[in-house]
PDB file of N, CA and C in Angstrom:
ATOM      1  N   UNK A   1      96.520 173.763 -43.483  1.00  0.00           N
ATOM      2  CA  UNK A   1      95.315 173.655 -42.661  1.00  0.00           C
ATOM      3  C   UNK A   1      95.346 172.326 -41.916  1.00  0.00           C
ATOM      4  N   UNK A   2      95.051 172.503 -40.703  1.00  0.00           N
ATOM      5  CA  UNK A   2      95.054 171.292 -39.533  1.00  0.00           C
ATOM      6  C   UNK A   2      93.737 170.947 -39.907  1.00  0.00           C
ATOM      7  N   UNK A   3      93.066 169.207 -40.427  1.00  0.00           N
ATOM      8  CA  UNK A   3      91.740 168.894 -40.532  1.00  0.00           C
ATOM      9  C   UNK A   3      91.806 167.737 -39.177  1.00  0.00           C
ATOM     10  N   UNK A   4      90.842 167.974 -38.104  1.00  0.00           N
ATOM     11  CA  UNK A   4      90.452 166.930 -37.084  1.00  0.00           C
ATOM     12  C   UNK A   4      89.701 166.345 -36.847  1.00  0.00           C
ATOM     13  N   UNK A   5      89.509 165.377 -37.559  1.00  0.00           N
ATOM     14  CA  UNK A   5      88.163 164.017 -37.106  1.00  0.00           C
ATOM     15  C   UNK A   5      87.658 164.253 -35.649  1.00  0.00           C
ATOM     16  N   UNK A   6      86.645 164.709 -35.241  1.00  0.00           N
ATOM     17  CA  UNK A   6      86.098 164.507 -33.951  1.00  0.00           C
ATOM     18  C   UNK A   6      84.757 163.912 -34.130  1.00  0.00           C
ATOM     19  N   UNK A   7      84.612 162.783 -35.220  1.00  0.00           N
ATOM     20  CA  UNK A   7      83.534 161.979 -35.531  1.00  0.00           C
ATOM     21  C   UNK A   7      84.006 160.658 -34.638  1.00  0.00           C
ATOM     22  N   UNK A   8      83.375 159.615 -34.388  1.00  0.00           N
ATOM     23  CA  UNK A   8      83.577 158.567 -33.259  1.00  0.00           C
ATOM     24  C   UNK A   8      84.191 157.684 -34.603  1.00  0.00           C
ATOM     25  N   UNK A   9      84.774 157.789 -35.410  1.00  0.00           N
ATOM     26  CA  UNK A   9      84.660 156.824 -36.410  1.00  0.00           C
ATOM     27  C   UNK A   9      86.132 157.051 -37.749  1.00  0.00           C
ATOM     28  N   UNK A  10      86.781 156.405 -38.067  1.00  0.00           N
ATOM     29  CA  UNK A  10      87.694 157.071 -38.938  1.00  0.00           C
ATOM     30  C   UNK A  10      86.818 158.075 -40.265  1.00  0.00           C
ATOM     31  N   UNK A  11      87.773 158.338 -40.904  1.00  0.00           N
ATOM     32  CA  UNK A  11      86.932 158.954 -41.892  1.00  0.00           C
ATOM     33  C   UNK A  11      87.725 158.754 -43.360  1.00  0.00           C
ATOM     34  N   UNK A  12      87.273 158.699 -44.304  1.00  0.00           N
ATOM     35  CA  UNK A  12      87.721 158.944 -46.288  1.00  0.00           C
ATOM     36  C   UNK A  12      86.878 159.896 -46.827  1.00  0.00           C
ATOM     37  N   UNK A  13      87.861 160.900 -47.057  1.00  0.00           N
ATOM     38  CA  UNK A  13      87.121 161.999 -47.541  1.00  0.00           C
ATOM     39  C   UNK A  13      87.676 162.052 -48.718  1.00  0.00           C
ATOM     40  N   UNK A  14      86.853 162.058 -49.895  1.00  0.00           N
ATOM     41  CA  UNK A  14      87.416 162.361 -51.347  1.00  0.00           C
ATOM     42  C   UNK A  14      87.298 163.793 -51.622  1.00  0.00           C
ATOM     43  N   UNK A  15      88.747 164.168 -52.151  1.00  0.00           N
ATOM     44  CA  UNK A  15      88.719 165.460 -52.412  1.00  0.00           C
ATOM     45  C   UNK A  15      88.691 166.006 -53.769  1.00  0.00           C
ATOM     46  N   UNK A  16      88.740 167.545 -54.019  1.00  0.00           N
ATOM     47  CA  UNK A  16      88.155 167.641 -55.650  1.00  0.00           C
ATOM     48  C   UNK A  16      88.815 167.175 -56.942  1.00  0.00           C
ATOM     49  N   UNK A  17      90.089 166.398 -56.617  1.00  0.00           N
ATOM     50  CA  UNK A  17      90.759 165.665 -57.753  1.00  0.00           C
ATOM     51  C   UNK A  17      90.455 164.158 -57.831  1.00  0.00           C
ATOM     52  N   UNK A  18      89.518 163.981 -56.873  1.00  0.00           N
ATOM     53  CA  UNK A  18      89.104 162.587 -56.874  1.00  0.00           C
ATOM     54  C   UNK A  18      90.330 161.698 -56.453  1.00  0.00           C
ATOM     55  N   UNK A  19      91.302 161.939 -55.268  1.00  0.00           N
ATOM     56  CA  UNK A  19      91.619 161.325 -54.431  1.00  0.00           C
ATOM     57  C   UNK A  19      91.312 161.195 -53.302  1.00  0.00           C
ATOM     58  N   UNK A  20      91.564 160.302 -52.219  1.00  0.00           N
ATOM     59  CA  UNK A  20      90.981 160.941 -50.637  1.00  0.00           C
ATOM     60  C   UNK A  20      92.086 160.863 -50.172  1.00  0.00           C
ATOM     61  N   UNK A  21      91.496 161.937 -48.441  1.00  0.00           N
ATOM     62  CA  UNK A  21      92.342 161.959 -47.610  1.00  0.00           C
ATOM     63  C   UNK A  21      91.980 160.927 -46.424  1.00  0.00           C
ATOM     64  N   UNK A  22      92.803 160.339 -45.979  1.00  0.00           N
ATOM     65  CA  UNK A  22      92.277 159.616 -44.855  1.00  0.00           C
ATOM     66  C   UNK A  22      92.383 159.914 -43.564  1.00  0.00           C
ATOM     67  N   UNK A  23      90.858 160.181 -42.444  1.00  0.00           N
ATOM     68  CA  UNK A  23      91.508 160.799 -40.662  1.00  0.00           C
ATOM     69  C   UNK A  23      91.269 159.430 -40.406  1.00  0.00           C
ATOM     70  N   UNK A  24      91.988 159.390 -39.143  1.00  0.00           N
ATOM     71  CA  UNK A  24      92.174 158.440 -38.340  1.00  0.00           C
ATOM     72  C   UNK A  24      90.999 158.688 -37.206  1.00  0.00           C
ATOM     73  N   UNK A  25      89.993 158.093 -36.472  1.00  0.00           N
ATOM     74  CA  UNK A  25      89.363 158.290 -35.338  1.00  0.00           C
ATOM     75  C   UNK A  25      89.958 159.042 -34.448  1.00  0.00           C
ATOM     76  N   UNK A  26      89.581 159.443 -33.419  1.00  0.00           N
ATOM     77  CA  UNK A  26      90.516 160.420 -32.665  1.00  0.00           C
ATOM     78  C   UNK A  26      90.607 159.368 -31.523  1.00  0.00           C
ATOM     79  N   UNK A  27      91.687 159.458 -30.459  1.00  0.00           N
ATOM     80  CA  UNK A  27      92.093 158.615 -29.807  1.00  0.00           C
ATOM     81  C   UNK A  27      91.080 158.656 -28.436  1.00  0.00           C
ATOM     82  N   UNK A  28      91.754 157.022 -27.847  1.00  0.00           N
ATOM     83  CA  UNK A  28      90.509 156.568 -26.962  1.00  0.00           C
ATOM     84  C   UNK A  28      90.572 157.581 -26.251  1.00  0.00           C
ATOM     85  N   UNK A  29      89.676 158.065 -25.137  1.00  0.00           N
ATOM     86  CA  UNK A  29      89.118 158.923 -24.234  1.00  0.00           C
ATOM     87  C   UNK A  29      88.961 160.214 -24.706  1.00  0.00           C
ATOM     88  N   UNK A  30      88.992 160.275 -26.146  1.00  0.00           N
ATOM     89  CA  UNK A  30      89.313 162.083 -27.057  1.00  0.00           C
ATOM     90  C   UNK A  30      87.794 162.509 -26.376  1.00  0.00           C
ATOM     91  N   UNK A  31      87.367 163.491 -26.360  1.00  0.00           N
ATOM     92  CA  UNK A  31      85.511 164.040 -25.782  1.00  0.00           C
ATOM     93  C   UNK A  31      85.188 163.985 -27.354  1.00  0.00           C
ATOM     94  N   UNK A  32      84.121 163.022 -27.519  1.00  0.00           N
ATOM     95  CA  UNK A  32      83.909 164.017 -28.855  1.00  0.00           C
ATOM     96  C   UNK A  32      82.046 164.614 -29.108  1.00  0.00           C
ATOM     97  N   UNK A  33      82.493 165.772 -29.923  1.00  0.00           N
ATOM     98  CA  UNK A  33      80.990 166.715 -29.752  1.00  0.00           C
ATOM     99  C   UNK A  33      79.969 165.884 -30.052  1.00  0.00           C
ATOM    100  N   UNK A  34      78.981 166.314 -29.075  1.00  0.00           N
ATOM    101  CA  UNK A  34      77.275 166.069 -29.574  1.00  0.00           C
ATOM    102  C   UNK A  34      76.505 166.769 -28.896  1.00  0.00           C
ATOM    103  N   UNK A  35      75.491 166.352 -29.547  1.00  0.00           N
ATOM    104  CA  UNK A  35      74.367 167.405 -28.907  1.00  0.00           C
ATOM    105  C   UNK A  35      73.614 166.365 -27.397  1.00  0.00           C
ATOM    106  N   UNK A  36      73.189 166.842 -26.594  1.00  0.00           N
ATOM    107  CA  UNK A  36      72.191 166.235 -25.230  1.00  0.00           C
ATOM    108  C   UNK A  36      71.300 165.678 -25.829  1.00  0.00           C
ATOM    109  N   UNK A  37      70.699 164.508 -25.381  1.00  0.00           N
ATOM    110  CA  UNK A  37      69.052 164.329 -25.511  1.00  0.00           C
ATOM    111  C   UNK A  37      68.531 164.560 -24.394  1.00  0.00           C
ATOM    112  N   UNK A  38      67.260 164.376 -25.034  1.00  0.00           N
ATOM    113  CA  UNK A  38      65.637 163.741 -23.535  1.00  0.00           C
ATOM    114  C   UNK A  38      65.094 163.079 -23.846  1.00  0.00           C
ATOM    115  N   UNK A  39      64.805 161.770 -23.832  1.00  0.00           N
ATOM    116  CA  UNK A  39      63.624 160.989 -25.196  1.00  0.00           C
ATOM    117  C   UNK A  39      62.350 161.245 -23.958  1.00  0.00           C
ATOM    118  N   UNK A  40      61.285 162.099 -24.099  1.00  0.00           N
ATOM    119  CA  UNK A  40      60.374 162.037 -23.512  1.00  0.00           C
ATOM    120  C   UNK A  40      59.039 161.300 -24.070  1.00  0.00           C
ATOM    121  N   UNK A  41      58.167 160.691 -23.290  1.00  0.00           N
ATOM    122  CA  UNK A  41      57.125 159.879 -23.680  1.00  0.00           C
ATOM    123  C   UNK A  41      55.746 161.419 -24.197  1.00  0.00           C
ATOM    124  N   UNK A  42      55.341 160.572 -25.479  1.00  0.00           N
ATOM    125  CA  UNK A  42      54.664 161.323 -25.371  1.00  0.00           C
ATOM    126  C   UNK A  42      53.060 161.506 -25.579  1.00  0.00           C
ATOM    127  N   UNK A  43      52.806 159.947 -26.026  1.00  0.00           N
ATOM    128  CA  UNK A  43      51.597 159.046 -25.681  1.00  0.00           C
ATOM    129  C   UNK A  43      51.267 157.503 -25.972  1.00  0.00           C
ATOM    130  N   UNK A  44      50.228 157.262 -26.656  1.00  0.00           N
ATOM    131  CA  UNK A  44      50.537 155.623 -26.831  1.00  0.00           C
ATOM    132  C   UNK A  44      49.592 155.436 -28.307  1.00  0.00           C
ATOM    133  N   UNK A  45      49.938 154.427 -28.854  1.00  0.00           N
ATOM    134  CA  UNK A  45      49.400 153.937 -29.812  1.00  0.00           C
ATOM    135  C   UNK A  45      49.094 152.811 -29.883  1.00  0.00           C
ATOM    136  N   UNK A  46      47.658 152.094 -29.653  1.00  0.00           N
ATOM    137  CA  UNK A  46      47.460 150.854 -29.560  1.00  0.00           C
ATOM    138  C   UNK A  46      48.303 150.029 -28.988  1.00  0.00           C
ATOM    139  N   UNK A  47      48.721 150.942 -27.331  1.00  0.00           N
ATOM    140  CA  UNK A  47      49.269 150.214 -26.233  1.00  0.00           C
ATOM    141  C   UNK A  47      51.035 150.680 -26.453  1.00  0.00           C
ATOM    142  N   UNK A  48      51.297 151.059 -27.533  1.00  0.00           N
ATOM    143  CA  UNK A  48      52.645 151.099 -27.725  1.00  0.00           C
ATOM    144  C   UNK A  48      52.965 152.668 -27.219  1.00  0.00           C
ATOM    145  N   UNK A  49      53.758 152.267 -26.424  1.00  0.00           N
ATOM    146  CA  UNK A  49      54.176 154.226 -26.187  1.00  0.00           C
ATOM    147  C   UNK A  49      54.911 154.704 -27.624  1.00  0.00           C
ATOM    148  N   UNK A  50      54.586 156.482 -27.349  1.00  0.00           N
ATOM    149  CA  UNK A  50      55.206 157.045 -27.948  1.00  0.00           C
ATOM    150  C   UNK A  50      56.420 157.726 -27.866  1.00  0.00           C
ATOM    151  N   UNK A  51      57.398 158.255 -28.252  1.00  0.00           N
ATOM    152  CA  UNK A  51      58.339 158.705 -27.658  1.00  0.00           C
ATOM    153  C   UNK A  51      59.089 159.976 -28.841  1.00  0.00           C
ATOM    154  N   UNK A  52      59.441 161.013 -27.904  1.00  0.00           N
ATOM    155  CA  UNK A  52      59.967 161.997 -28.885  1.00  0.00           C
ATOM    156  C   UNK A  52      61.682 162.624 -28.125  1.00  0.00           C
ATOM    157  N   UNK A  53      62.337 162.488 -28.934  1.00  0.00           N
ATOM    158  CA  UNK A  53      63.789 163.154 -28.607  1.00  0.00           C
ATOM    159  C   UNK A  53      63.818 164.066 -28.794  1.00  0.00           C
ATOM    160  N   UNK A  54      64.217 165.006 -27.815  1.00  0.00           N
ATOM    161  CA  UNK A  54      64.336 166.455 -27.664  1.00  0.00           C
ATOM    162  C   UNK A  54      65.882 166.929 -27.691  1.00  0.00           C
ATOM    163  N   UNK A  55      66.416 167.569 -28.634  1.00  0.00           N
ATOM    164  CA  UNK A  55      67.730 167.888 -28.411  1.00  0.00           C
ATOM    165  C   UNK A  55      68.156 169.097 -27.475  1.00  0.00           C
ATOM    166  N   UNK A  56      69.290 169.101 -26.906  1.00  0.00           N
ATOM    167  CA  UNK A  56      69.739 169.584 -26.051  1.00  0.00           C
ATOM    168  C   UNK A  56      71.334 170.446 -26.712  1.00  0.00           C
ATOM    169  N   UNK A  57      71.877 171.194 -25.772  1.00  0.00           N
ATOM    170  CA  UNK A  57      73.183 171.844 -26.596  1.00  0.00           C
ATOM    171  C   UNK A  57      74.239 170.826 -26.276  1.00  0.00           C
ATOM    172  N   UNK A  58      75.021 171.445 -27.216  1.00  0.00           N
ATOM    173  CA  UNK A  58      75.827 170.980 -27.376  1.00  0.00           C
ATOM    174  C   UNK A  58      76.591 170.487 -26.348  1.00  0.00           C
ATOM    175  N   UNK A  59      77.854 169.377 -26.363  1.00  0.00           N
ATOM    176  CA  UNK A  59      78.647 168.820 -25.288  1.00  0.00           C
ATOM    177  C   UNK A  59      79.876 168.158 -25.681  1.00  0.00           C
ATOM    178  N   UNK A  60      81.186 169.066 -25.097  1.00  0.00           N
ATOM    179  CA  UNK A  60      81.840 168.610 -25.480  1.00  0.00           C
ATOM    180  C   UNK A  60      82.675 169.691 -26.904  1.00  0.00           C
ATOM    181  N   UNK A  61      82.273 171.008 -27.348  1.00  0.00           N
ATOM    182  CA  UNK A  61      82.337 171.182 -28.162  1.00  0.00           C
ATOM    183  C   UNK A  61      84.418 172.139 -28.131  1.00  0.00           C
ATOM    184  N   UNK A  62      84.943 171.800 -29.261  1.00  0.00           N
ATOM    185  CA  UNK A  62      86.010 171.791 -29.342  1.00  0.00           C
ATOM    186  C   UNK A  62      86.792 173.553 -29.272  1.00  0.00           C
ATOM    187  N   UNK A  63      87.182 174.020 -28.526  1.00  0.00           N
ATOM    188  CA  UNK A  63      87.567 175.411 -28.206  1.00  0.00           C
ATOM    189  C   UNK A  63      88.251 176.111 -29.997  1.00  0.00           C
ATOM    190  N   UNK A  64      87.771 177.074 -30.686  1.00  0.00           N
ATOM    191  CA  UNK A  64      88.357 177.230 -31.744  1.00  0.00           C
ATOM    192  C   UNK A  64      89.764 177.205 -31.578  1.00  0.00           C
ATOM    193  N   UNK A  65      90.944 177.269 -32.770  1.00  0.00           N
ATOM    194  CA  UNK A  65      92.150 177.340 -33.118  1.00  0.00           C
ATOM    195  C   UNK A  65      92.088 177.157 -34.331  1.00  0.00           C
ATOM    196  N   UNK A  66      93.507 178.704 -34.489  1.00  0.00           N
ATOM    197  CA  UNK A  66      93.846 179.372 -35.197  1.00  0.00           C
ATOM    198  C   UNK A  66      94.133 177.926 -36.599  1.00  0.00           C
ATOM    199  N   UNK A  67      93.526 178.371 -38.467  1.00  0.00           N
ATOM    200  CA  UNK A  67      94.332 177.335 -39.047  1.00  0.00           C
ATOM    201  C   UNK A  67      93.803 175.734 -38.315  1.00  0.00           C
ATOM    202  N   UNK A  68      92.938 175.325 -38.181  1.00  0.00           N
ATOM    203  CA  UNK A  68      92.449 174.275 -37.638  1.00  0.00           C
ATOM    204  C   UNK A  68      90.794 174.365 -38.307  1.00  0.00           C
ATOM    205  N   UNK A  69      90.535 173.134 -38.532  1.00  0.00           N
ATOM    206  CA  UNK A  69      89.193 172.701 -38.669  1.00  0.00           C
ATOM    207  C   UNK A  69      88.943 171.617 -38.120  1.00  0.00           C
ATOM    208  N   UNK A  70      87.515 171.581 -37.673  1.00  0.00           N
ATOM    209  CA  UNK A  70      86.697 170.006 -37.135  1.00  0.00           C
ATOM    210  C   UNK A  70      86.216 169.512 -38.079  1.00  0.00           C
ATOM    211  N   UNK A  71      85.965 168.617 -38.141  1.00  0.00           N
ATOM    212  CA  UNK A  71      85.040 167.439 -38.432  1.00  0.00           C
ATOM    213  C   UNK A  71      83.819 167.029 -37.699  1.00  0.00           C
ATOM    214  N   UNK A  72      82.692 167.338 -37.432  1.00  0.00           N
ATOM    215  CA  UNK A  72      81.936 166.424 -36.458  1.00  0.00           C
ATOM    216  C   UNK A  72      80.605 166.457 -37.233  1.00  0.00           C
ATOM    217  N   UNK A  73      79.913 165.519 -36.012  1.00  0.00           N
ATOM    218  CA  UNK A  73      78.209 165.214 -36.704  1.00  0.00           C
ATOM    219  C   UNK A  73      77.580 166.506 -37.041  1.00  0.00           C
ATOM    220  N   UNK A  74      76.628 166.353 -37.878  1.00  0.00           N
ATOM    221  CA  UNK A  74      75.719 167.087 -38.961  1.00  0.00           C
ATOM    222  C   UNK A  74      75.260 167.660 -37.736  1.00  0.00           C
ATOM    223  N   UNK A  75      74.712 167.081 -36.733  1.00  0.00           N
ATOM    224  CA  UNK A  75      73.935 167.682 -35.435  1.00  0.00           C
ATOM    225  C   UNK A  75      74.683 168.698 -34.868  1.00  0.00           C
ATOM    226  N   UNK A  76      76.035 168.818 -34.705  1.00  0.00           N
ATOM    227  CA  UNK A  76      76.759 169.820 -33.971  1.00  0.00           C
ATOM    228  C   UNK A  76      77.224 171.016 -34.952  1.00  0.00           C
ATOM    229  N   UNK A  77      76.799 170.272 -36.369  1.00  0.00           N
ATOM    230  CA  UNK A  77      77.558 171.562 -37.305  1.00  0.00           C
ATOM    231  C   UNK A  77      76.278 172.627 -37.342  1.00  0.00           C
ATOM    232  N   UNK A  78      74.646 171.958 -37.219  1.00  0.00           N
ATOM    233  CA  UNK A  78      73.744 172.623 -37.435  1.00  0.00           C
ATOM    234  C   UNK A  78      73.391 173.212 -36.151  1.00  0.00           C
ATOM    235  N   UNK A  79      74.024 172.738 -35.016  1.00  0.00           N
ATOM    236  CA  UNK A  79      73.750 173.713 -33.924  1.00  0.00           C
ATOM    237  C   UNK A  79      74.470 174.562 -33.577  1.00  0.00           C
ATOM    238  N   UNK A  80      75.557 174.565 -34.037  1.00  0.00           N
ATOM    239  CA  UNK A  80      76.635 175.939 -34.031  1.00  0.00           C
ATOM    240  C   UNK A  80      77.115 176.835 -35.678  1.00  0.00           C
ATOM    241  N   UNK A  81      75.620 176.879 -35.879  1.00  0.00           N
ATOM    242  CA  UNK A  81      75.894 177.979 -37.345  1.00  0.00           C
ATOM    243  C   UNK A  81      76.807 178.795 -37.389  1.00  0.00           C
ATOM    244  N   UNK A  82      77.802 179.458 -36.258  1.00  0.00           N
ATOM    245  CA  UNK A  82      77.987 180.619 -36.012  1.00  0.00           C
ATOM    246  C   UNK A  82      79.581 180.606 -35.867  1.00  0.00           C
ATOM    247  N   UNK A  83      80.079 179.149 -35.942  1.00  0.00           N
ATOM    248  CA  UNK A  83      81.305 178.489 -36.332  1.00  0.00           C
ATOM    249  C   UNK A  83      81.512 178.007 -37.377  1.00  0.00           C
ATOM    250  N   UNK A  84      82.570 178.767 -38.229  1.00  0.00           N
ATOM    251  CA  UNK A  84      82.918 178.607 -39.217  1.00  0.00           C
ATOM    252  C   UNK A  84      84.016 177.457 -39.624  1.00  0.00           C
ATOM    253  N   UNK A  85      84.600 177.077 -38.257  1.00  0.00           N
ATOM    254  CA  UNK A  85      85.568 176.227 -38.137  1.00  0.00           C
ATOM    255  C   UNK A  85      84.963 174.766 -37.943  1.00  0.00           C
ATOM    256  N   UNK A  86      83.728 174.616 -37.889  1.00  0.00           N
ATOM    257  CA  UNK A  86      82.733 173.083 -37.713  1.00  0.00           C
ATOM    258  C   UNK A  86      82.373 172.482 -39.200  1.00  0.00           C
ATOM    259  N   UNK A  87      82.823 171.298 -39.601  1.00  0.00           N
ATOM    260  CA  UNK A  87      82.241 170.507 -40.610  1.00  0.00           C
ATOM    261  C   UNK A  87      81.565 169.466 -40.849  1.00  0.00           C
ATOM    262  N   UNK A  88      80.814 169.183 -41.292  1.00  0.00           N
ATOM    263  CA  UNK A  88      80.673 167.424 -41.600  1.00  0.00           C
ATOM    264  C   UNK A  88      80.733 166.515 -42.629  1.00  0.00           C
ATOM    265  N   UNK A  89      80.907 165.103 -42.506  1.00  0.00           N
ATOM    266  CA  UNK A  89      81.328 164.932 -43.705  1.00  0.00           C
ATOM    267  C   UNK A  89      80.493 164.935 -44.937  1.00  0.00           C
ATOM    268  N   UNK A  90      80.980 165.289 -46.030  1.00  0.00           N
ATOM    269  CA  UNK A  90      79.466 165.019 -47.359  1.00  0.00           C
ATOM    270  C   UNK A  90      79.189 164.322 -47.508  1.00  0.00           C
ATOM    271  N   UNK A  91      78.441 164.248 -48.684  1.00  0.00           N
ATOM    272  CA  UNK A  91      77.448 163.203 -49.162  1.00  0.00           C
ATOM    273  C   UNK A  91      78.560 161.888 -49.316  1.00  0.00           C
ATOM    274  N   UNK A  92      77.395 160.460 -48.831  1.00  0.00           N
ATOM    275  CA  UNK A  92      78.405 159.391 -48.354  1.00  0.00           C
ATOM    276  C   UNK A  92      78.573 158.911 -50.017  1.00  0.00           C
ATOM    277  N   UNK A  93      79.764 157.856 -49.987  1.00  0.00           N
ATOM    278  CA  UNK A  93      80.238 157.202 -50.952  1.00  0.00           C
ATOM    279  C   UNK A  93      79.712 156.281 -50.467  1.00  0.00           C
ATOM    280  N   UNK A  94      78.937 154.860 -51.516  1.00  0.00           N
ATOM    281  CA  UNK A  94      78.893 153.667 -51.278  1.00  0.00           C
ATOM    282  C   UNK A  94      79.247 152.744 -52.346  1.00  0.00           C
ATOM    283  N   UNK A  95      79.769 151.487 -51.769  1.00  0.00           N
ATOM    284  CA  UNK A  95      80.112 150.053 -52.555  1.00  0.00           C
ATOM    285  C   UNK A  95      78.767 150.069 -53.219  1.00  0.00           C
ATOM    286  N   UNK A  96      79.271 148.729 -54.022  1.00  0.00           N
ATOM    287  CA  UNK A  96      77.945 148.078 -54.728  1.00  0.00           C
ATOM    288  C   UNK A  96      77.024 147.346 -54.039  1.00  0.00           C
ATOM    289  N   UNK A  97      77.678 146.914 -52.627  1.00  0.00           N
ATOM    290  CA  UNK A  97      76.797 146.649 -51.550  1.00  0.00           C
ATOM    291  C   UNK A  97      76.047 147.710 -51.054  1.00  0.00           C
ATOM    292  N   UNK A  98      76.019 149.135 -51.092  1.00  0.00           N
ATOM    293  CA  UNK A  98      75.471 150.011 -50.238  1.00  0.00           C
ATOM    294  C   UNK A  98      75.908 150.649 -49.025  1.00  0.00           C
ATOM    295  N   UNK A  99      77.163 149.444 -48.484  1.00  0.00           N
ATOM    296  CA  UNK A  99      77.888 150.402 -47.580  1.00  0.00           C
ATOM    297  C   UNK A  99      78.568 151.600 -47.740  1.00  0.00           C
ATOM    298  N   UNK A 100      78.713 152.274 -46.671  1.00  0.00           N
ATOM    299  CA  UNK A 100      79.546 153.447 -46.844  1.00  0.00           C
ATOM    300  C   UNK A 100      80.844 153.297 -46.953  1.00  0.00           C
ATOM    301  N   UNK A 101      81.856 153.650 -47.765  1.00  0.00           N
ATOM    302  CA  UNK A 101      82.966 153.578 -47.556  1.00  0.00           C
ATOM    303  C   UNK A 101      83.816 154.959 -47.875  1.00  0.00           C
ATOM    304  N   UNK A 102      83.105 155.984 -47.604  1.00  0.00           N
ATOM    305  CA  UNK A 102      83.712 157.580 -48.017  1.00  0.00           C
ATOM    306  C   UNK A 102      83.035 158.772 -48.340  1.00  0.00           C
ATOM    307  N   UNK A 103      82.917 160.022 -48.132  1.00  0.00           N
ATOM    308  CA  UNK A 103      82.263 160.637 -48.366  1.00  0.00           C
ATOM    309  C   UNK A 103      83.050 161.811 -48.936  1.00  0.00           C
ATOM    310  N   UNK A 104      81.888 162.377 -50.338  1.00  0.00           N
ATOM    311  CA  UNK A 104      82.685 163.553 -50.793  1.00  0.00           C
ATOM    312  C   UNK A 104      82.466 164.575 -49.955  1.00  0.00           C
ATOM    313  N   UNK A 105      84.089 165.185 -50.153  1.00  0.00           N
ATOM    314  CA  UNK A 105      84.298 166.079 -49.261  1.00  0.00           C
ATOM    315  C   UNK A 105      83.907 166.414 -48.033  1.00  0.00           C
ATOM    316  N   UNK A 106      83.952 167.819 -47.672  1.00  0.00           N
ATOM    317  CA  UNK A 106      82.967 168.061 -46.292  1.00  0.00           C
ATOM    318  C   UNK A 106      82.165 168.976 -47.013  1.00  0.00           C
ATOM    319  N   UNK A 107      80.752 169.150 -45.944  1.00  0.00           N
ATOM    320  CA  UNK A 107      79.668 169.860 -45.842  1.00  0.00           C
ATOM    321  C   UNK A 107      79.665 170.854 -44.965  1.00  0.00           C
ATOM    322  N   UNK A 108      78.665 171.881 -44.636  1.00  0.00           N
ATOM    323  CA  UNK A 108      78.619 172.894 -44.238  1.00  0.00           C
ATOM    324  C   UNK A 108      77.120 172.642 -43.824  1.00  0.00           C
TER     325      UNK A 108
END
């Protein structure tokens, strides 16, 4: 199985023997998927506007192939239910600091 990071970001994915695999970011100018916004205003609060993001479809999204899987944001996996070939990564791993440094497996 071909696995392809199309997250903006490398990736450590621990897999079910409790090793990981490591992707590499995908290279400069790669497209990678997301969904559109709109941040539209949508009133004010003691002078402060309000503002709401409206999502939009998808952009950018990766043509299936055969024996191949993606990788991408939670946002593009939940807007294309209907692709079986879209993942994201799981639940994050963190240091004792709290950073992320890996996530188990992928999600659905």
């Amino acid at each position: 199985m071909n696995i392809v990071n199309l997250t903006p970001h490398p990736l450590r994915l621990q897999k079910a023997d409790g090793s990981f695999m490591d992707l590499p970011k995908p290279a400069a100018g790669a497209a990678i998927p997301r969904r559109s916004t709109k941040v539209e205003q949508q009133g004010e609060v003691d002078g402060l506007p309000v503002y709401k993001t409206v999502l939009g479809p998808v952009e950018f999204a990766p043509a299936p192939c055969e024996n191949t899987i993606y990788v991408v944001s939670r946002m593009v996996v939940d807007a294309l239910p209907e692709r079986s070939d879209l993942f994201a990564p799981g639940e994050a791993i963190r240091d004792a600091d709290g950073k992320v440094v890996g996530a188990k497996g992928l999600s659905k």
